[in-house]
Protein backbone atom coordinates (compact mmCIF):
# COMPACT_ATOMS: atom_id res chain seq x y z
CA UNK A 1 15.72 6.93 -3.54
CA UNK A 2 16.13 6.85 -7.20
CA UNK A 3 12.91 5.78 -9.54
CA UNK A 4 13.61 2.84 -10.98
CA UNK A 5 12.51 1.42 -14.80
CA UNK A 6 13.95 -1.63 -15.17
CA UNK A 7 12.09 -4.96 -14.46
CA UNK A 8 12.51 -4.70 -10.68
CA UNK A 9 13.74 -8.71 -9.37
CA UNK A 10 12.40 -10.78 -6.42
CA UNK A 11 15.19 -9.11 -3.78
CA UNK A 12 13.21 -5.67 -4.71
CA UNK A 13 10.83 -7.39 -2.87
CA UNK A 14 11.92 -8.36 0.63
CA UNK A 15 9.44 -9.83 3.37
CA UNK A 16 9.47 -8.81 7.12
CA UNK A 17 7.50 -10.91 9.21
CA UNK A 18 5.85 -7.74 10.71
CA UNK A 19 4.44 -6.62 7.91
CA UNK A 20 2.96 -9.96 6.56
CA UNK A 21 0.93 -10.49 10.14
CA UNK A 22 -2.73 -10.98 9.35
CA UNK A 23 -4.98 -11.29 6.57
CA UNK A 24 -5.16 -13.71 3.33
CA UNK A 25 -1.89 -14.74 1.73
CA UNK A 26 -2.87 -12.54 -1.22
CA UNK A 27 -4.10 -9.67 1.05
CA UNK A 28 -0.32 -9.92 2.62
CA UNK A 29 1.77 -9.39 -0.56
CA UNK A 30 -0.72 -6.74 -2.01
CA UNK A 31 -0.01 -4.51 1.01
CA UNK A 32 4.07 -5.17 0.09
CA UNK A 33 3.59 -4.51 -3.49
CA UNK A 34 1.20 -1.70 -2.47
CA UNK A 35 3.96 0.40 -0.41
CA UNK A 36 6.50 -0.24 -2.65
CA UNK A 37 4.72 1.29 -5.37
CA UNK A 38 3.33 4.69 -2.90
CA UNK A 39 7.02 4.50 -1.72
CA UNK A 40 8.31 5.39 -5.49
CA UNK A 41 10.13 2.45 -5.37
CA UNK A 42 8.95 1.49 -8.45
CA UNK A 43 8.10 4.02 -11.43
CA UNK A 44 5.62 3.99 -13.80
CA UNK A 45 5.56 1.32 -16.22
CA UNK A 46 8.15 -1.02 -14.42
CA UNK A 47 7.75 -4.37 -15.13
CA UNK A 48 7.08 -6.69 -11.97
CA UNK A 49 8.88 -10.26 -11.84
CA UNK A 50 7.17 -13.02 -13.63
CA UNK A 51 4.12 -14.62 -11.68
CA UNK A 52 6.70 -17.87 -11.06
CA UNK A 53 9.17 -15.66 -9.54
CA UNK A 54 7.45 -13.88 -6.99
CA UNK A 55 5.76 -16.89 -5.98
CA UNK A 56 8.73 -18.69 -5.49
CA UNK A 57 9.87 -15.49 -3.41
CA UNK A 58 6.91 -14.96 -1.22
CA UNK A 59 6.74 -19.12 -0.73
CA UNK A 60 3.22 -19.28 -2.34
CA UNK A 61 1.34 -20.62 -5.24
CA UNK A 62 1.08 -18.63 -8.42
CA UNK A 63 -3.11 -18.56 -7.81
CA UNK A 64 -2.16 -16.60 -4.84
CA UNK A 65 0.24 -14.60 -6.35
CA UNK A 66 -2.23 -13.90 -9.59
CA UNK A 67 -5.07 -12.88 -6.75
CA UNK A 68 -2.76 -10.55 -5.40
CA UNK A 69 -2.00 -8.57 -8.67
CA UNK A 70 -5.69 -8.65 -9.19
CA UNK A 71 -6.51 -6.64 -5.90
CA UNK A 72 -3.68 -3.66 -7.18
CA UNK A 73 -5.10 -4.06 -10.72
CA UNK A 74 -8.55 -3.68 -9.25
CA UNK A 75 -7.28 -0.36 -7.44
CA UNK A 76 -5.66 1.08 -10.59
CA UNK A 77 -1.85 0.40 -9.65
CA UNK A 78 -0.98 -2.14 -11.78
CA UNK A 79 -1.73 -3.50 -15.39
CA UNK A 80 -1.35 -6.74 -17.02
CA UNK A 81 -0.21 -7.44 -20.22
CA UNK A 82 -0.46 -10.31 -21.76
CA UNK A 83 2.23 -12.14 -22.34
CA UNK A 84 4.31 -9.88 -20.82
CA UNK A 85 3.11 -9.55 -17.52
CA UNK A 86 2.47 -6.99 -14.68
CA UNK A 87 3.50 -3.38 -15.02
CA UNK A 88 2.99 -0.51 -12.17
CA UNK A 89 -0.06 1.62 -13.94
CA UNK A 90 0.99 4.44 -16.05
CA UNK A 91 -2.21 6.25 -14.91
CA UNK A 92 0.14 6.39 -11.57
CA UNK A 93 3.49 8.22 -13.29
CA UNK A 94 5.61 8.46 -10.11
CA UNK A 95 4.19 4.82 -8.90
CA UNK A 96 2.28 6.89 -6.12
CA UNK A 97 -0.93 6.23 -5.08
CA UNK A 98 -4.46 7.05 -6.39
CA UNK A 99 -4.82 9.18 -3.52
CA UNK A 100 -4.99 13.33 -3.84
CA UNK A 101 -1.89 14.99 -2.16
CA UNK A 102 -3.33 16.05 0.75
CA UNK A 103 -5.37 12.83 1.50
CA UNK A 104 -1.97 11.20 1.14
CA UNK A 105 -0.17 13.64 3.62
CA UNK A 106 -3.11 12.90 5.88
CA UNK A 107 -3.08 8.82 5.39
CA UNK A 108 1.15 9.21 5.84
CA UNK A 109 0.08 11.37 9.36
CA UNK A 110 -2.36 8.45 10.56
CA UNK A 111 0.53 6.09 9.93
CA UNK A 112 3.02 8.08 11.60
CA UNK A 113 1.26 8.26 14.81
CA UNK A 114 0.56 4.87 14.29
CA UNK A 115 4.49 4.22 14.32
CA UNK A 116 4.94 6.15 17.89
CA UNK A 117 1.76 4.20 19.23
CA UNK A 118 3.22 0.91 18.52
CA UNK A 119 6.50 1.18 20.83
CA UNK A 120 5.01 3.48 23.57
CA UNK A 121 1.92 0.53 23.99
CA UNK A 122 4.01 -2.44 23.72
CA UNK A 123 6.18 -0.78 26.61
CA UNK A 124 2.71 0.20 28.40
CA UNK A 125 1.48 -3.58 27.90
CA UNK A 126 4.69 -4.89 29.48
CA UNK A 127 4.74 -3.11 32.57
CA UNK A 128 1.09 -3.89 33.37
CA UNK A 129 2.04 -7.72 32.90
CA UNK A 130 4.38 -7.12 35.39
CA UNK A 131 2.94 -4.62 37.89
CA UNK A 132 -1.01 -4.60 37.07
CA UNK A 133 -3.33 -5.37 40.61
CA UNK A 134 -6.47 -7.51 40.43
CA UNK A 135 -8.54 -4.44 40.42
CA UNK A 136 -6.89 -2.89 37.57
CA UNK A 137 -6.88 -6.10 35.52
CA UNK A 138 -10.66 -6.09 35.99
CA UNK A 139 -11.12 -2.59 34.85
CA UNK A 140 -8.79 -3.97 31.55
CA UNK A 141 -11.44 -6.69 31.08
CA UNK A 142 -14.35 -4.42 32.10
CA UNK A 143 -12.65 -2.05 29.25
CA UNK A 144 -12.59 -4.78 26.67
CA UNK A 145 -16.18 -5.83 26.99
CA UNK A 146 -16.83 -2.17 26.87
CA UNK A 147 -15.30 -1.55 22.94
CA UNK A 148 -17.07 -4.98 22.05
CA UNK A 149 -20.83 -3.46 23.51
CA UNK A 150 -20.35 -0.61 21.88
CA UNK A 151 -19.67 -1.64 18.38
CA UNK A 152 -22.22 -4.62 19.00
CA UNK A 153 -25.04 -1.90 19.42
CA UNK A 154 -23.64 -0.06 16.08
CA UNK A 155 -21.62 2.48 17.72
CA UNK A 156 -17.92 2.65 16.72
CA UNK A 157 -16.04 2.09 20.28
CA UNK A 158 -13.94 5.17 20.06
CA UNK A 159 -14.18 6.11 22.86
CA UNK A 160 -14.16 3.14 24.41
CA UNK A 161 -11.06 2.17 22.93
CA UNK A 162 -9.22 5.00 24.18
CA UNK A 163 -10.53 4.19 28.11
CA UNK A 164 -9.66 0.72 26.97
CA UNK A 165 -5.86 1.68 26.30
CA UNK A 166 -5.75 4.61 29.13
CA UNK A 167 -6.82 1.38 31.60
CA UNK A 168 -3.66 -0.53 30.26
CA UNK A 169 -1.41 2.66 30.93
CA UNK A 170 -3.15 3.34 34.81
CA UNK A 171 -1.84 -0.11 35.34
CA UNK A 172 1.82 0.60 34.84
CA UNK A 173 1.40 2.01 38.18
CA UNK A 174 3.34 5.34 36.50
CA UNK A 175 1.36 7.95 36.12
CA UNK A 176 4.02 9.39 33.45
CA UNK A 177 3.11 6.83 30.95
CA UNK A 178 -0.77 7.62 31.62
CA UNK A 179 0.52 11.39 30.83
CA UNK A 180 2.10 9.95 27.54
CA UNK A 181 -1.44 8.44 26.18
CA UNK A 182 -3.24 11.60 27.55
CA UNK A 183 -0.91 13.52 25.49
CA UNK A 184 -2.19 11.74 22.66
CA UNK A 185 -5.74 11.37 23.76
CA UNK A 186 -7.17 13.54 20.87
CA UNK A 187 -4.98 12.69 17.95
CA UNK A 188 -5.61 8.67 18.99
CA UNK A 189 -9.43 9.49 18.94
CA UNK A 190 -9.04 10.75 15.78
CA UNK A 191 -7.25 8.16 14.16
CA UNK A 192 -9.50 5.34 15.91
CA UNK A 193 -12.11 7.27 14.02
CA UNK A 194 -10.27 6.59 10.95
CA UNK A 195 -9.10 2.96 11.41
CA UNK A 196 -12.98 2.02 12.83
CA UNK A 197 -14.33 3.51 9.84
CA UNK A 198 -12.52 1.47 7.29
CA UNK A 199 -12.72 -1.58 9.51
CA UNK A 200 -16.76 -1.03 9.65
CA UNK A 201 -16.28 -2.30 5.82
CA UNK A 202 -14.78 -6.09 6.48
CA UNK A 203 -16.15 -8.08 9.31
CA UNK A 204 -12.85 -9.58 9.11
CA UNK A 205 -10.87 -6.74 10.27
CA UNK A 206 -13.55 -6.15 12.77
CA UNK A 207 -12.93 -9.63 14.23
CA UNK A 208 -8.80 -9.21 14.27
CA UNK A 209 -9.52 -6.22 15.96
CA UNK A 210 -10.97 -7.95 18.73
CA UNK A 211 -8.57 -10.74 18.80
CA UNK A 212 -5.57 -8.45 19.11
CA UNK A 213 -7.13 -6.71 21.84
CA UNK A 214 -7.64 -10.12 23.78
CA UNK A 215 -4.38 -11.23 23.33
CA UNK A 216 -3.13 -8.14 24.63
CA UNK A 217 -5.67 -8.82 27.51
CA UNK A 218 -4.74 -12.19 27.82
CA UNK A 219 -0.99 -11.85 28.17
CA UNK A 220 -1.91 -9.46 30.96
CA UNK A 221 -3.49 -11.39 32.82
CA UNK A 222 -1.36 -14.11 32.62
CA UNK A 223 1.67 -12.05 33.83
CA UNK A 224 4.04 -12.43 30.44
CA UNK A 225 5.56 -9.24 30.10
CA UNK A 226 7.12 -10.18 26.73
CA UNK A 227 3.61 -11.34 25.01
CA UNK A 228 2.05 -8.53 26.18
CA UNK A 229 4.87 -6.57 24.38
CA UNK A 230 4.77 -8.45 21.20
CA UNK A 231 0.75 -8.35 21.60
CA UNK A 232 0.57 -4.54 21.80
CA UNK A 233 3.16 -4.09 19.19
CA UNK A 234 1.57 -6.29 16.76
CA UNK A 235 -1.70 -4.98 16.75
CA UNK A 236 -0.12 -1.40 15.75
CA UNK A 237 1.29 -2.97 12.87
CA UNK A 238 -2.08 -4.71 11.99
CA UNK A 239 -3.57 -1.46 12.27
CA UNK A 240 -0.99 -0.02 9.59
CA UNK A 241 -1.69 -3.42 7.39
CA UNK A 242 -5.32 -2.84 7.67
CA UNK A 243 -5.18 1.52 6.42
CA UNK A 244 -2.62 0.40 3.76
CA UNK A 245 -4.99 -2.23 2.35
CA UNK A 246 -8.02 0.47 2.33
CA UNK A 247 -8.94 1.26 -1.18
CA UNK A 248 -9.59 4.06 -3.26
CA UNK A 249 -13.17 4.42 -2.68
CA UNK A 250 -12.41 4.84 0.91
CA UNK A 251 -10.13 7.29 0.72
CA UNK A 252 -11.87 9.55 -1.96
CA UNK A 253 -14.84 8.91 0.62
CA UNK A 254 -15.33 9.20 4.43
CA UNK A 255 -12.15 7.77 5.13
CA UNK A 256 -10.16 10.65 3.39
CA UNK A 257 -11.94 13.38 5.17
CA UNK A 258 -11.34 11.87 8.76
CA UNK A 259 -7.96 11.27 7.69
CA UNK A 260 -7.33 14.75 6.82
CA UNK A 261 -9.12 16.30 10.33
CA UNK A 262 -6.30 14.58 11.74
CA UNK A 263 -3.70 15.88 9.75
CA UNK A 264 -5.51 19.49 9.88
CA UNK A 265 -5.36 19.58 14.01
CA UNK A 266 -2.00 17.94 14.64
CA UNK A 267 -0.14 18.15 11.74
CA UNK A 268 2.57 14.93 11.41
């Protein structure tokens, strides 16, 4: 895709429902703005819409709208100018992010494996609406109380996270699918390590984290194949939201490093 330096205009700036699924109105468009800026979609020095305009795109107020251009201004991606607006940073000349190469490869890796997770557990949530036993839904719940214990003794739930999921995929009832998420036992550790680590930062993200999982739970048990679907594919997405709204310090920090063991061992 071309670098553009022209004002970009509100239909630059679509909105998908997926990607605006959690988190404070300003939070929402900031992760938009954000990946249109690491995409290249924007260069250097391209002038966003006015404050007016984008709020009258995103349906919010221009407060909200201002907040969000504060959180990329606070991470270095935009500038303001006043009287003339917001501009993407030229400290950022191909409107990529503050993040070294490799740390960026690594982050792009996490999200990649992200992507496969998100339709391989929705279809693994579905079938266990359907086909899950009363002994397997208790080991689900058993599995959920399990993450929550070991985070509420200061551990980060790993590895109880992965049981958590592999329990969801045993009660499919096809042991191919359980195959699938053993395949991917190591690389999903790994990126749990990642996601759990920049979570640790906001108790909010550590509380959507739970309340994705329960709604995943939840559709289970009720039987509802197609909530337990959109339940399991929504929480991948909110696990994209939440890397993509990590900032700089993270990255440069502990976050970058277990990014990059991921990246190192499986490539992606």
């Amino acid at each position: 895709m071309n670098r553009r330096t022209a004002t970009a205009t509100p239909a630059d700036v679509p909105v998908r429902a997926e990607e605006l699924a959690f988190g404070t109105l300003a939070e929402r468009i900031a992760v938009k703005l954000r990946t249109m800026i690491c995409n290249d979609r924007l260069a250097a020095g391209t002038r966003l819409p006015s404050e007016h305009a984008m709020a009258l795109h995103f349906g919010v107020s221009r407060s909200v709208m201002r907040e969000a251009i504060a959180l990329l201004k606070a991470d270095g991606l935009l500038t303001t100018r006043k009287g003339s607006g917001a501009f993407v940073s030229e400290d950022c000349p191909s409107g990529a992010s503050t993040m070294d190469p490799l740390t960026e490869h690594s982050v792009q890796s996490l999200l990649n494996l992200t992507e496969v997770r998100r339709g391989l557990e929705a279809e693994i949530a579905s079938l266990a609406a359907i086909r899950r036993s009363p002994g397997q839904l208790a080991d689900i719940e058993l599995g959920l109380r399990q993450v929550a214990q070991a985070m509420a003794k200061g551990g980060d739930g790993v590895e109880e996270d992965v049981q958590f999921h592999l329990r969801i995929a045993e009660a499919t009832g096809n042991p191919y699918w359980v195959r699938f998420m053993e395949m991917f036992a190591q690389q999903i550790r790994l990126a749990v390590k990642v996601t759990r680590a920049n979570e640790a930062r906001r108790m909010d993200f550590a509380a959507q984290v739970r309340e994705e999982h329960e709604r995943i739970v939840d559709a289970i048990a009720a039987g509802d194949p197609e909530r337990a679907r959109a339940a399991a594919g929504n929480h991948m997405v909110c696990v994209s939201q939440r890397v993509q709204l990590a900032d700089r310090e993270f990255w440069t920090g502990s976050g970058g490093e277990l990014a990059r063991d991921l990246a190192k061992n499986f490539g992606g």
